[in-house]
C-alpha atoms as a PDB file:
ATOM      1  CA  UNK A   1      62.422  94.768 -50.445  1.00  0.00           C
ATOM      2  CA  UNK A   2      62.924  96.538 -53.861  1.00  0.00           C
ATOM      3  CA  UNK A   3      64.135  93.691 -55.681  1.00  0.00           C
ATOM      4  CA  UNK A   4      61.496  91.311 -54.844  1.00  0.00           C
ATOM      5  CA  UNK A   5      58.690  94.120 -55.388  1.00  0.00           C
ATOM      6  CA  UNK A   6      57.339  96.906 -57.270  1.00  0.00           C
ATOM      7  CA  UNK A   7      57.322  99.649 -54.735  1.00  0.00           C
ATOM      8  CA  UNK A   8      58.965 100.404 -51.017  1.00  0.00           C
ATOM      9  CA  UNK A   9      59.043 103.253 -48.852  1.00  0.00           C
ATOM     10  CA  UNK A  10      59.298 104.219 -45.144  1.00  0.00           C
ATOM     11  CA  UNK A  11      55.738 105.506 -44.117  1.00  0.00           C
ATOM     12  CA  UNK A  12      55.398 108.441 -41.255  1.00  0.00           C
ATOM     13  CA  UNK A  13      55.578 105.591 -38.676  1.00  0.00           C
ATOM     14  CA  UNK A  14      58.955 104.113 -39.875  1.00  0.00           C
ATOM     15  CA  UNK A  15      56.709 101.201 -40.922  1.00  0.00           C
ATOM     16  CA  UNK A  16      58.206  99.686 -44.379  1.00  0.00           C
ATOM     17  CA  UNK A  17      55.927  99.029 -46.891  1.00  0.00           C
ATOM     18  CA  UNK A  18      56.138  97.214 -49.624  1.00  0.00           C
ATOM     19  CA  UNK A  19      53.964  96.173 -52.759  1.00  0.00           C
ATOM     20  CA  UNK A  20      53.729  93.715 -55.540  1.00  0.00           C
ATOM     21  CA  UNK A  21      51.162  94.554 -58.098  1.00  0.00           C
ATOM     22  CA  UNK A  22      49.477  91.779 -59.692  1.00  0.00           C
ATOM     23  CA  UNK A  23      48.554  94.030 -62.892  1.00  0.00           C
ATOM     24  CA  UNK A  24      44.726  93.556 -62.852  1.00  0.00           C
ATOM     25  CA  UNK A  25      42.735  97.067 -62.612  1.00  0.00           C
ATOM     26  CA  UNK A  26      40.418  97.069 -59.023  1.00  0.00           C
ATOM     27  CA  UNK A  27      42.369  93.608 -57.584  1.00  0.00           C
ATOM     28  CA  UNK A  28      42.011  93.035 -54.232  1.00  0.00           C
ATOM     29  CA  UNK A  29      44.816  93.780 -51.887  1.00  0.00           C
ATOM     30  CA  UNK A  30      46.562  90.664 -49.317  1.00  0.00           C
ATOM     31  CA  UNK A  31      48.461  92.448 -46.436  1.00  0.00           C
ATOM     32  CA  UNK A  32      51.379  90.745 -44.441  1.00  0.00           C
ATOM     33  CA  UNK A  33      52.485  92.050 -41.609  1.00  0.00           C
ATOM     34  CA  UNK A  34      55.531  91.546 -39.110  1.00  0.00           C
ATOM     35  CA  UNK A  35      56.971  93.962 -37.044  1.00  0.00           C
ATOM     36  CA  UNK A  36      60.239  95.079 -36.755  1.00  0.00           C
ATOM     37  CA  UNK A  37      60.634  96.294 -33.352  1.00  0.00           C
ATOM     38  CA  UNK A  38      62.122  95.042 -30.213  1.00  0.00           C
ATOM     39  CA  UNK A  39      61.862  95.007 -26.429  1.00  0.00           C
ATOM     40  CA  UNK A  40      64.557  97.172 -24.633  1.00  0.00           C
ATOM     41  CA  UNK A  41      65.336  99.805 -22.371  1.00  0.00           C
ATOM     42  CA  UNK A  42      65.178 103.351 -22.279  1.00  0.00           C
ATOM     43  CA  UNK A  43      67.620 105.688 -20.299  1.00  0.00           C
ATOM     44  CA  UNK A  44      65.947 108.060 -17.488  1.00  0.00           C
ATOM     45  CA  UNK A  45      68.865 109.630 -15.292  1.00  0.00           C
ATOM     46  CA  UNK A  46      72.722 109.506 -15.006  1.00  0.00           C
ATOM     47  CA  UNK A  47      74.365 108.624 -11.436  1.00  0.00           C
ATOM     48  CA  UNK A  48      78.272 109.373 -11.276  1.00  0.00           C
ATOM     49  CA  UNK A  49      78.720 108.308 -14.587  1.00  0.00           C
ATOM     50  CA  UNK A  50      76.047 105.312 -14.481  1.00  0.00           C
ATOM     51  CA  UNK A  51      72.525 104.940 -16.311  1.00  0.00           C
ATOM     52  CA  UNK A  52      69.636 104.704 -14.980  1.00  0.00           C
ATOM     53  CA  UNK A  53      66.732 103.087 -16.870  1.00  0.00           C
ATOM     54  CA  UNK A  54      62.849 101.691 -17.382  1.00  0.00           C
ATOM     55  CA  UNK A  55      61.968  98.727 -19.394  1.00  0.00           C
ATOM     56  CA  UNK A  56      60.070  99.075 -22.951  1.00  0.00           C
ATOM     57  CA  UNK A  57      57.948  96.408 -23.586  1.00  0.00           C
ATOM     58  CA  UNK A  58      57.989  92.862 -21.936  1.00  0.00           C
ATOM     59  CA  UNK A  59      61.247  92.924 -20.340  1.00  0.00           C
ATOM     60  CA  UNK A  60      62.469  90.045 -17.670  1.00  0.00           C
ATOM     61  CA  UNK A  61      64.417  91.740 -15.014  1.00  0.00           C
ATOM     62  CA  UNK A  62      65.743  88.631 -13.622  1.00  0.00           C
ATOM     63  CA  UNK A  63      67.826  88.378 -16.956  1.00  0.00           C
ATOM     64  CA  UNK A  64      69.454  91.959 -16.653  1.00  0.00           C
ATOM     65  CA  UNK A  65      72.536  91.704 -14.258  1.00  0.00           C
ATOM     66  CA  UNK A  66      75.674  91.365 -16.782  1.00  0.00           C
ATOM     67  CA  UNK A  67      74.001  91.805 -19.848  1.00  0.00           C
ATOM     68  CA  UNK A  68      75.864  93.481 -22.709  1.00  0.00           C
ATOM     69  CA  UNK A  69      73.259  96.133 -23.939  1.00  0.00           C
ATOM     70  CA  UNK A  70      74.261  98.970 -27.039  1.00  0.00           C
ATOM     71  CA  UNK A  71      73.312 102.434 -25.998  1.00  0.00           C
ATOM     72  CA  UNK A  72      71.712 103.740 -29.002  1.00  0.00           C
ATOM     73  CA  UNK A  73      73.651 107.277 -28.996  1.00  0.00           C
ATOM     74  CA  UNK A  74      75.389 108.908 -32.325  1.00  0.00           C
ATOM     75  CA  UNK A  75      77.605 106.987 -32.438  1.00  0.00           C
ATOM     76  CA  UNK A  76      76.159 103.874 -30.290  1.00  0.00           C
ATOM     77  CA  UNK A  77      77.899 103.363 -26.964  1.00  0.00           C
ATOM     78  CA  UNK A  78      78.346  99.856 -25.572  1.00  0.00           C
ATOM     79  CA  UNK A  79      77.571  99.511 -22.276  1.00  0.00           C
ATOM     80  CA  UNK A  80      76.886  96.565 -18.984  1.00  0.00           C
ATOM     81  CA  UNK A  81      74.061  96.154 -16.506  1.00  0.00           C
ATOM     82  CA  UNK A  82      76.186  96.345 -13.128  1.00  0.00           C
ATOM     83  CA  UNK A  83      76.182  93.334 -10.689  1.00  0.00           C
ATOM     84  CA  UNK A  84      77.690  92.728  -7.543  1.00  0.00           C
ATOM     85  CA  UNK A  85      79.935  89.791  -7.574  1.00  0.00           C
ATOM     86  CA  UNK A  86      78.993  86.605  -5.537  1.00  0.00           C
ATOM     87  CA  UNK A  87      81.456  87.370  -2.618  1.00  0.00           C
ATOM     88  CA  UNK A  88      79.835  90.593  -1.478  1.00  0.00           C
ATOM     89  CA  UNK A  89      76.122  89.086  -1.479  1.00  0.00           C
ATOM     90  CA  UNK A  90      74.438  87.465   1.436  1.00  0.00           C
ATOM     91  CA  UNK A  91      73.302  83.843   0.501  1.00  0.00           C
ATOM     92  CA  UNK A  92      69.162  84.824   0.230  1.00  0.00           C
ATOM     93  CA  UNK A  93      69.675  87.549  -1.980  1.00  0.00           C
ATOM     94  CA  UNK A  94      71.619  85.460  -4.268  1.00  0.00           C
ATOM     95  CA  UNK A  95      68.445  83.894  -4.736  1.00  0.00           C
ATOM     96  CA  UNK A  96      66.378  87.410  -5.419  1.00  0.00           C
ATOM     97  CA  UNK A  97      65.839  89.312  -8.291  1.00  0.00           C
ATOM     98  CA  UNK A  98      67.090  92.908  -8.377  1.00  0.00           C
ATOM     99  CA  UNK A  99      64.276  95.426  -9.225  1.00  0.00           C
ATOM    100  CA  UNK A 100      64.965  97.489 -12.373  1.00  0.00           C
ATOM    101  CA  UNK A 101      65.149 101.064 -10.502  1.00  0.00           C
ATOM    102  CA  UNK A 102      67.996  99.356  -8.475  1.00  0.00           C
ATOM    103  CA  UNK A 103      70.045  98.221 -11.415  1.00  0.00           C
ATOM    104  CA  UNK A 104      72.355 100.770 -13.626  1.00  0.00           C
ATOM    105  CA  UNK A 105      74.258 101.016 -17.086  1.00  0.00           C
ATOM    106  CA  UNK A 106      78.022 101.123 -16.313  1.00  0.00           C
ATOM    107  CA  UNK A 107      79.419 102.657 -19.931  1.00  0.00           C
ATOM    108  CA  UNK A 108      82.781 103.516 -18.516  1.00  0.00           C
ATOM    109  CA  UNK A 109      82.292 107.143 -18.424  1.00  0.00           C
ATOM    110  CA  UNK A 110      82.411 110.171 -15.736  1.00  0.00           C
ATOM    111  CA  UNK A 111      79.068 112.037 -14.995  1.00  0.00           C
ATOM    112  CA  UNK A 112      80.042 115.087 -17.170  1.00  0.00           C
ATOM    113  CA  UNK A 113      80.820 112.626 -20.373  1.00  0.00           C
ATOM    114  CA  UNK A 114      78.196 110.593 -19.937  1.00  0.00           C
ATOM    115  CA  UNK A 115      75.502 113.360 -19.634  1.00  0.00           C
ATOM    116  CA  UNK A 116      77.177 115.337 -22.940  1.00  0.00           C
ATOM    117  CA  UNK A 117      76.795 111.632 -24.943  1.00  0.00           C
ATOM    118  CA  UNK A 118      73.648 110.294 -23.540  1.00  0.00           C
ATOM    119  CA  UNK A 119      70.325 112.380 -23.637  1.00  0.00           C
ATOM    120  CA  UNK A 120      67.767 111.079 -20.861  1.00  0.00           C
ATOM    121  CA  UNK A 121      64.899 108.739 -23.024  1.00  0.00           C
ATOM    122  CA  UNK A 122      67.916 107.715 -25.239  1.00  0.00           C
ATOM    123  CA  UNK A 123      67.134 103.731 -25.975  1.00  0.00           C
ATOM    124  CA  UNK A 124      68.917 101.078 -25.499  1.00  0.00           C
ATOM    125  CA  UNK A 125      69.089  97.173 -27.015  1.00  0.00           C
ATOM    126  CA  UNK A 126      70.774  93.680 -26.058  1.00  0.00           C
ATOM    127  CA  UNK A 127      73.867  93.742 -27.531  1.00  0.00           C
ATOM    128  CA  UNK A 128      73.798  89.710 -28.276  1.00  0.00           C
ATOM    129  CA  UNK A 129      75.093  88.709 -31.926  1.00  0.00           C
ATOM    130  CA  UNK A 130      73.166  85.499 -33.630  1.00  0.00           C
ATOM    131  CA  UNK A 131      74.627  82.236 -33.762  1.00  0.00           C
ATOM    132  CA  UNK A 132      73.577  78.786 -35.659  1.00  0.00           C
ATOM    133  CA  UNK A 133      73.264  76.056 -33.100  1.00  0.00           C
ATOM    134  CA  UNK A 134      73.436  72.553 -34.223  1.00  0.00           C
ATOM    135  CA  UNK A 135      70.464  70.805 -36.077  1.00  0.00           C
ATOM    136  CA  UNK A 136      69.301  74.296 -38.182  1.00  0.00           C
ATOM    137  CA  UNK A 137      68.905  75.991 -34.738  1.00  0.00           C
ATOM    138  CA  UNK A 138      69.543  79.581 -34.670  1.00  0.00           C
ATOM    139  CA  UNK A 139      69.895  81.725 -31.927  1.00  0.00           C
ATOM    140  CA  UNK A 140      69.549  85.829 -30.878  1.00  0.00           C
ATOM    141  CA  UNK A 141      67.971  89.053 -30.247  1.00  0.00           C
ATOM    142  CA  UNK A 142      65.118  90.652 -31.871  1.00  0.00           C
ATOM    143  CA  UNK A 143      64.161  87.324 -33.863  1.00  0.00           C
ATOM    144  CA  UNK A 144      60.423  88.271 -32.413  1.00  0.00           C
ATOM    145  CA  UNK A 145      59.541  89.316 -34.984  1.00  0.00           C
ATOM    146  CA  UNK A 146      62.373  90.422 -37.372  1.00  0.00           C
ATOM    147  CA  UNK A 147      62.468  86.162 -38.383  1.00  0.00           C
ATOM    148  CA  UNK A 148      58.960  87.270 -39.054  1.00  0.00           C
ATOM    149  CA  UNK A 149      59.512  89.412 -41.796  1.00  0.00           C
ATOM    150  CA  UNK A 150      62.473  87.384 -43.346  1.00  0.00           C
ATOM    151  CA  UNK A 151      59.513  85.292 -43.594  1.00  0.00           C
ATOM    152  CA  UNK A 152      57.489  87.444 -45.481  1.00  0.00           C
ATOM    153  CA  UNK A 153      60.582  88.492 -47.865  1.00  0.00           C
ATOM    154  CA  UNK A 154      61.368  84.780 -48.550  1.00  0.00           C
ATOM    155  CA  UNK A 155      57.345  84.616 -49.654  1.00  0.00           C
ATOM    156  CA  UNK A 156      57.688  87.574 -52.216  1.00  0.00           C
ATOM    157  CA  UNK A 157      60.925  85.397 -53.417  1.00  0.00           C
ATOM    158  CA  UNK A 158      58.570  81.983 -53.853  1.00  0.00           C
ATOM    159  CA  UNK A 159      56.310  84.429 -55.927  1.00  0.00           C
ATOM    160  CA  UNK A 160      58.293  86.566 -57.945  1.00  0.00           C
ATOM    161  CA  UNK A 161      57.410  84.444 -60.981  1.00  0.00           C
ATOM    162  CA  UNK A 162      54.057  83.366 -60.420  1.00  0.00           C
ATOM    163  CA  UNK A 163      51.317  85.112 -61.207  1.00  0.00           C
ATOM    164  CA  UNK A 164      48.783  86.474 -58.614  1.00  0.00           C
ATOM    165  CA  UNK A 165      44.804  87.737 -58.423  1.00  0.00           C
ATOM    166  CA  UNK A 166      45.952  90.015 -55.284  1.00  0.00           C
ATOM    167  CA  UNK A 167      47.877  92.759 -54.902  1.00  0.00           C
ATOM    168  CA  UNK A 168      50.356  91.523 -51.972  1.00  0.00           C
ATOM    169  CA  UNK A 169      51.428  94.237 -49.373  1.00  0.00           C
ATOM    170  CA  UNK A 170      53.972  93.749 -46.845  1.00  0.00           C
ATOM    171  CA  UNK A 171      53.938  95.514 -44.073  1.00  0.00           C
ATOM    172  CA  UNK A 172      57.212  95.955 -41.600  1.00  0.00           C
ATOM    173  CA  UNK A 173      55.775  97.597 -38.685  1.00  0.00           C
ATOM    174  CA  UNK A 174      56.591  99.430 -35.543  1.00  0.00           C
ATOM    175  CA  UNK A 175      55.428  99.769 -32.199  1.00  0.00           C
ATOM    176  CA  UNK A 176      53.674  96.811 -31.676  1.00  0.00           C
ATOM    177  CA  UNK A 177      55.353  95.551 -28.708  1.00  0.00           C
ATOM    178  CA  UNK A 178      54.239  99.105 -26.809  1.00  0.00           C
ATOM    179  CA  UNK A 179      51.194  99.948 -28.598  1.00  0.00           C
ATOM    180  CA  UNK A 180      50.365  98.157 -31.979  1.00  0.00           C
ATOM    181  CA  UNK A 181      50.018 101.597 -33.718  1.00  0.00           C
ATOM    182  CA  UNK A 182      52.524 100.847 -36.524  1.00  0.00           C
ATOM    183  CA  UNK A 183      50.052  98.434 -37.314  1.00  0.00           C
ATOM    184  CA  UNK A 184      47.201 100.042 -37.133  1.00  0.00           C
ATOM    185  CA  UNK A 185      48.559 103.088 -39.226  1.00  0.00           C
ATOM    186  CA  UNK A 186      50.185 100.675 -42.132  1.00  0.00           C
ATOM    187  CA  UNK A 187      46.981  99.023 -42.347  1.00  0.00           C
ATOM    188  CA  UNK A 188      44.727 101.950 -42.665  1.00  0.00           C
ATOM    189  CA  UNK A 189      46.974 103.545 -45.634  1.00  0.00           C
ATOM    190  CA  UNK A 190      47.035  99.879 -47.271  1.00  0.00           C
ATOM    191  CA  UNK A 191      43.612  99.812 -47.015  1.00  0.00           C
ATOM    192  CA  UNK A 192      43.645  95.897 -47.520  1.00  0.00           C
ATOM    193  CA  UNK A 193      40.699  93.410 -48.361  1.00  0.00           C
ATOM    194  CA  UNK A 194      42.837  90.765 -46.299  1.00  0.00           C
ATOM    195  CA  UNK A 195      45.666  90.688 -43.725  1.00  0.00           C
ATOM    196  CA  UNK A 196      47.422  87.876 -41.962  1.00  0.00           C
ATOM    197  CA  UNK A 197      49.296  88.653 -39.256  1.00  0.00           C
ATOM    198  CA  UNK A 198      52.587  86.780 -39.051  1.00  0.00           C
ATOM    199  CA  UNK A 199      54.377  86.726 -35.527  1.00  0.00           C
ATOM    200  CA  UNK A 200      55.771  84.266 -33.356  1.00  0.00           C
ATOM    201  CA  UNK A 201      54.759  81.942 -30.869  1.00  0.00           C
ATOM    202  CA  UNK A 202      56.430  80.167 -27.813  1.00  0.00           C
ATOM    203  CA  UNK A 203      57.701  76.736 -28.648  1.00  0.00           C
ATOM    204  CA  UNK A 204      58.338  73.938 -26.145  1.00  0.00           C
ATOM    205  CA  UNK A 205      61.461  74.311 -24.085  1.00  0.00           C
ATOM    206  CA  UNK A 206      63.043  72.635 -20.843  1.00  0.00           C
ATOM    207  CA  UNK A 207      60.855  73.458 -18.019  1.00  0.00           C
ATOM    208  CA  UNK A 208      58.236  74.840 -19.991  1.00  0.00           C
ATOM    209  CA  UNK A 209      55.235  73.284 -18.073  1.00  0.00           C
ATOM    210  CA  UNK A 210      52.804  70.590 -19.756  1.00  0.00           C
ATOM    211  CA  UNK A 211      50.509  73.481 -21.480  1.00  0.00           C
ATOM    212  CA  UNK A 212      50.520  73.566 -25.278  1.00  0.00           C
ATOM    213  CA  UNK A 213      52.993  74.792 -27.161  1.00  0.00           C
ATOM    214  CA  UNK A 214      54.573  74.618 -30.543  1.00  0.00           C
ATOM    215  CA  UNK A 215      57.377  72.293 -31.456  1.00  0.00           C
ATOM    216  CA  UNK A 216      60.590  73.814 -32.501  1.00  0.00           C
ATOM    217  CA  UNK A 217      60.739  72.540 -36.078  1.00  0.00           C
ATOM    218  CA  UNK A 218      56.851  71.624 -36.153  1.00  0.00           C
ATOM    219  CA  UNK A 219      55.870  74.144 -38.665  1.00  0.00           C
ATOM    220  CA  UNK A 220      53.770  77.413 -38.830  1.00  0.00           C
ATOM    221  CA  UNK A 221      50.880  77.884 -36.442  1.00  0.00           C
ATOM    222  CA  UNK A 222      47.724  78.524 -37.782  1.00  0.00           C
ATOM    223  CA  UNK A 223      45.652  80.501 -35.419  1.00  0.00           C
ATOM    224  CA  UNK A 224      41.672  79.552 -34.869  1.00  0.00           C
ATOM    225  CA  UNK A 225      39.515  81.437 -32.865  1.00  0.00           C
ATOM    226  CA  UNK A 226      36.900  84.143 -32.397  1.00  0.00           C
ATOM    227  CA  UNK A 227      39.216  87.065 -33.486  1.00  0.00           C
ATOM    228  CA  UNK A 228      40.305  85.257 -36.769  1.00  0.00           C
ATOM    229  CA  UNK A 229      38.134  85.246 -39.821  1.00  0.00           C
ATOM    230  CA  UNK A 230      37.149  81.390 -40.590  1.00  0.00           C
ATOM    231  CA  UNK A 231      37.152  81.083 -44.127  1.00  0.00           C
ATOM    232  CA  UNK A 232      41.134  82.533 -43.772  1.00  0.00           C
ATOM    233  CA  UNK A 233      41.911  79.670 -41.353  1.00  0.00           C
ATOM    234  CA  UNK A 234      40.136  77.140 -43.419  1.00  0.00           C
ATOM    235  CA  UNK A 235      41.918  78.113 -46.292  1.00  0.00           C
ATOM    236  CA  UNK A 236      45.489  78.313 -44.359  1.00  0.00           C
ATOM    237  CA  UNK A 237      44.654  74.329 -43.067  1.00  0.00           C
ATOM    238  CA  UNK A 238      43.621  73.001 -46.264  1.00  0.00           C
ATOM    239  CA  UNK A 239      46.827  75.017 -48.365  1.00  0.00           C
ATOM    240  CA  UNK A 240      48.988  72.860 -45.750  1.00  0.00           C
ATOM    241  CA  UNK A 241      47.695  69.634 -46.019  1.00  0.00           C
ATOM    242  CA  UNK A 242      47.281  69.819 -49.453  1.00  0.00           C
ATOM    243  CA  UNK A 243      51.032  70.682 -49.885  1.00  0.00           C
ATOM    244  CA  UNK A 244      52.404  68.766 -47.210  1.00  0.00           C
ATOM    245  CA  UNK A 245      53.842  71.756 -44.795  1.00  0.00           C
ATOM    246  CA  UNK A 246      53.842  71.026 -41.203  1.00  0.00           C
ATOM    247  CA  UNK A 247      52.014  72.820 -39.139  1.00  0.00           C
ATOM    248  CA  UNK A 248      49.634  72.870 -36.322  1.00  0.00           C
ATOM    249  CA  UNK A 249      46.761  74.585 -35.077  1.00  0.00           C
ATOM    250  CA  UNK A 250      47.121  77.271 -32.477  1.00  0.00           C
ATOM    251  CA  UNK A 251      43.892  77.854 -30.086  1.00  0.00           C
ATOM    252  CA  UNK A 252      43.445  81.862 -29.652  1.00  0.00           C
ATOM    253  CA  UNK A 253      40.166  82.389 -27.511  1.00  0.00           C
ATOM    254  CA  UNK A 254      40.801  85.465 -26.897  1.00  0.00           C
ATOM    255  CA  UNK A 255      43.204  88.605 -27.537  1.00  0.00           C
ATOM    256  CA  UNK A 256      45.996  87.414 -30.004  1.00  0.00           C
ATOM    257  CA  UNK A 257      49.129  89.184 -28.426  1.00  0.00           C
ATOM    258  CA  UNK A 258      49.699  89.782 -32.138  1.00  0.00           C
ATOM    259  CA  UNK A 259      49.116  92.665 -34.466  1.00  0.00           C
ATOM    260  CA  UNK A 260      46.558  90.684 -36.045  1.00  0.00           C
ATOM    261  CA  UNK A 261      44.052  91.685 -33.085  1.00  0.00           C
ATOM    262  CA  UNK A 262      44.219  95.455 -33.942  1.00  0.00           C
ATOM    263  CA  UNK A 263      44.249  95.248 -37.778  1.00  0.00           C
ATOM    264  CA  UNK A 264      41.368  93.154 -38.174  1.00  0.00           C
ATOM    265  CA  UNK A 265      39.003  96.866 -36.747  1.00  0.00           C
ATOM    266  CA  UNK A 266      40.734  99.050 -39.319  1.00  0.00           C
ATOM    267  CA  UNK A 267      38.395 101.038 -41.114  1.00  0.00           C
ATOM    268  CA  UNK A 268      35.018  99.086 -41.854  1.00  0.00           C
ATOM    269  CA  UNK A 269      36.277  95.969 -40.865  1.00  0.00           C
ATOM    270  CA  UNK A 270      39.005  93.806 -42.256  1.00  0.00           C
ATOM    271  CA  UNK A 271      39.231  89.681 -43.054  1.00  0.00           C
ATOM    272  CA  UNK A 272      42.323  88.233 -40.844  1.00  0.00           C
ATOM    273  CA  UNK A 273      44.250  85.784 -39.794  1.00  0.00           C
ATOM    274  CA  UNK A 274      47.243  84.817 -37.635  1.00  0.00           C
ATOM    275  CA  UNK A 275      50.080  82.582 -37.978  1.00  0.00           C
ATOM    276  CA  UNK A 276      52.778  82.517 -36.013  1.00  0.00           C
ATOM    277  CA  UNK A 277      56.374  80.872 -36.115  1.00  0.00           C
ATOM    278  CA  UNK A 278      57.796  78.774 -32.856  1.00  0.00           C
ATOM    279  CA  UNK A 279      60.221  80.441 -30.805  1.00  0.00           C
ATOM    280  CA  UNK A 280      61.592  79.598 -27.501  1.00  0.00           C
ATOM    281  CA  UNK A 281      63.029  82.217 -25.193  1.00  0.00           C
ATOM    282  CA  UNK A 282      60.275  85.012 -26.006  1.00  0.00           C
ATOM    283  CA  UNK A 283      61.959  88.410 -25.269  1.00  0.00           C
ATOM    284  CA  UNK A 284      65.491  87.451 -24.222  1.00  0.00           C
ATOM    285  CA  UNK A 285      68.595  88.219 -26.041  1.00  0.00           C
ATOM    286  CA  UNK A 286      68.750  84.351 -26.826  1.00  0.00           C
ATOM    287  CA  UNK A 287      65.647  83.825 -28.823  1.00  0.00           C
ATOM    288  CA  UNK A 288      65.657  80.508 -30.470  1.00  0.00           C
ATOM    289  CA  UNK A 289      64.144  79.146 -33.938  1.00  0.00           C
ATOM    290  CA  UNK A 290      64.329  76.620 -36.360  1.00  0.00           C
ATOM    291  CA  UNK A 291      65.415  77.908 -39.891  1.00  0.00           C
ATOM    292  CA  UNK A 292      63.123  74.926 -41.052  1.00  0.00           C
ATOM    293  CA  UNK A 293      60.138  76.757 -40.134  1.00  0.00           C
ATOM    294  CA  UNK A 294      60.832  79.727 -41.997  1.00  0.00           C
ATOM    295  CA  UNK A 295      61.197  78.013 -45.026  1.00  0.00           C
ATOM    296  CA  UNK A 296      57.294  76.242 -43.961  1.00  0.00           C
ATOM    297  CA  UNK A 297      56.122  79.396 -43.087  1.00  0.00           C
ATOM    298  CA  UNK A 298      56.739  81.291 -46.116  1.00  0.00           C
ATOM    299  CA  UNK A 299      55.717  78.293 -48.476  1.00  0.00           C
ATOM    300  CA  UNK A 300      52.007  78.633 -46.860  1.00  0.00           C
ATOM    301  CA  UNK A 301      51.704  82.393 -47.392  1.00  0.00           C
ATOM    302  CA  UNK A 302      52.785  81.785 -50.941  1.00  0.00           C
ATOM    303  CA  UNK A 303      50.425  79.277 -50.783  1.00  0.00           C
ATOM    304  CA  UNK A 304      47.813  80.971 -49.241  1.00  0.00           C
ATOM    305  CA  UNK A 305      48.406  84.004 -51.908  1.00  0.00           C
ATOM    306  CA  UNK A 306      47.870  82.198 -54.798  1.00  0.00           C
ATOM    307  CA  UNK A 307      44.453  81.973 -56.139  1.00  0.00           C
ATOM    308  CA  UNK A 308      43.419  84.610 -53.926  1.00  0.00           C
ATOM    309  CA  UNK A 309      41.423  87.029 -54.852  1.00  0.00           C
ATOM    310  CA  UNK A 310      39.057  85.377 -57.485  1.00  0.00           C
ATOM    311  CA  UNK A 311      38.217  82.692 -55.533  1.00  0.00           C
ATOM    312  CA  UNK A 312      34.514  83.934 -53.921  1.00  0.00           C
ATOM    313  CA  UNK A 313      35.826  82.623 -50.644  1.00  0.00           C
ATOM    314  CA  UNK A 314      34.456  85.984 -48.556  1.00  0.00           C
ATOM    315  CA  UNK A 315      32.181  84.311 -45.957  1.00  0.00           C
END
């Protein structure tokens, strides 16, 4: 963050926060916010040598079996979610799903080694690396929301040289997928005028159903409703159009699922929005963007930032 701001540091949270000052005494302040954390596990008891475990966050248990997870010891451990092979299972259960407390962590050691190396509530992550698919497609864990905050880094890079009525925060936080309280924290010591939450959103995919969803390579996601602040979404549309980015419009009625619904009740009240980046594969170790729409989605929050701030656009 350093290079493309003034100032960066690691708050009490382990939120990262950084800040370009735009130079004018009493300015107000933009936020942007992505988090940084990820779904995963968390160990709760060793079995001859084997781990059990609880989910942390939104985990699918159907896609455990065989996964390749990293046990986040000193040093990390790899280790495998157990499975028994085809030939030992009865044709129905083929078919079920095996409930988490019945699964285990094989990590290849004895129950003595494994309970030295592994405290109980250690966590632990897919072990996945990213790969680019064909046609800018990219492909791994963690890209909700870590893509997220590339985002925001790639829109302090579109405005290192342009000058700015805001003070622009960004805000790398934790905890939102058990809690939002890295959010809520970051936002509180920012103390901003605006925020926009920036997180992602589930883009159409085989199978998917006929309810509406983003397209993969259609842009940012501009979310309207009653939780977003309207002159922020009417100034997110018209930025778009008049630049050309694609984009769409995302109907929130309700909650967000973003941080964007906690940060807006910070202190006194603060003026936010959402937009969100198409992903397909939500909270599976094979997450799926288009690099296209982080390059749209930062050129609207750069777009978005400029001006800002002494335009009397407050209602």
């Amino acid at each position: 963050m350093r290079p493309l701001l003034d100032e960066a540091n690691v708050d009490r949270f382990g939120n990262a926060v950084g800040v370009r000052l735009c130079g004018k005494p009493g300015a107000p302040r933009l936020l942007l916010d992505a988090h940084l954390d990820e779904v995963g596990l968390m160990v709760t008891g060793i079995e001859e040598g084997f781990l059990r475990f609880r989910t942390v966050g939104g985990v699918d248990p159907r896609m455990l079996p065989d996964r390749e997870l990293t046990v986040l010891t000193d040093p990390p451990l790899f280790g495998v979610v157990a499975c028994l092979p085809p030939h030992v299972l009865k044709a129905g259960d083929m078919r079920k799903s095996v409930p988490v407390p019945e699964l285990r962590v094989d990590i290849g050691l004895t129950q003595e080694q494994a309970e030295q190396a592994v405290p109980i509530g250690t966590p632990m992550v897919y072990r996945e690396e990213p790969v680019l698919l064909r046609n800018g497609r990219f492909s791994g864990k963690s890209m909700d929301d870590r893509a997220c905050f590339t985002v925001l880094l790639r829109t302090a890079e579109l405005l290192r040289d342009k000058p700015l009525d805001v003070d622009l925060y960004l805000l790398g936080s934790t905890r939102e997928e058990v809690s939002g309280a890295g959010a809520k924290v970051g936002t509180y010591g920012i103390h901003p005028d605006f925020c926009v939450a920036v997180d992602v959103t589930h883009a159409k995919a085989p199978d998917t159903g006929s309810g509406r969803q983003a397209k993969l390579g259609g842009g940012p996601q501009i979310g309207m409703g009653p939780n977003m602040t309207r002159w922020m979404t009417r100034r997110m549309l018209e930025k778009a159009r008049e630049l050309g980015i694609p984009h769409d419009v995302e109907v929130m009625e309700g909650h967000t699922g973003t941080n964007g619904w906690h940060m807006q009740t910070v202190r006194e009240g603060i003026a936010t929005s959402v937009v969100s980046l198409p992903l397909r594969y939500m909270h599976s170790p094979v997450e799926t963007l288009a690099l296209e729409d982080l390059e749209s989605t930062a050129a609207l929050l750069a777009a978005f930032a400029q001006g800002l701030g002494k335009e009397a656009e407050r209602t």
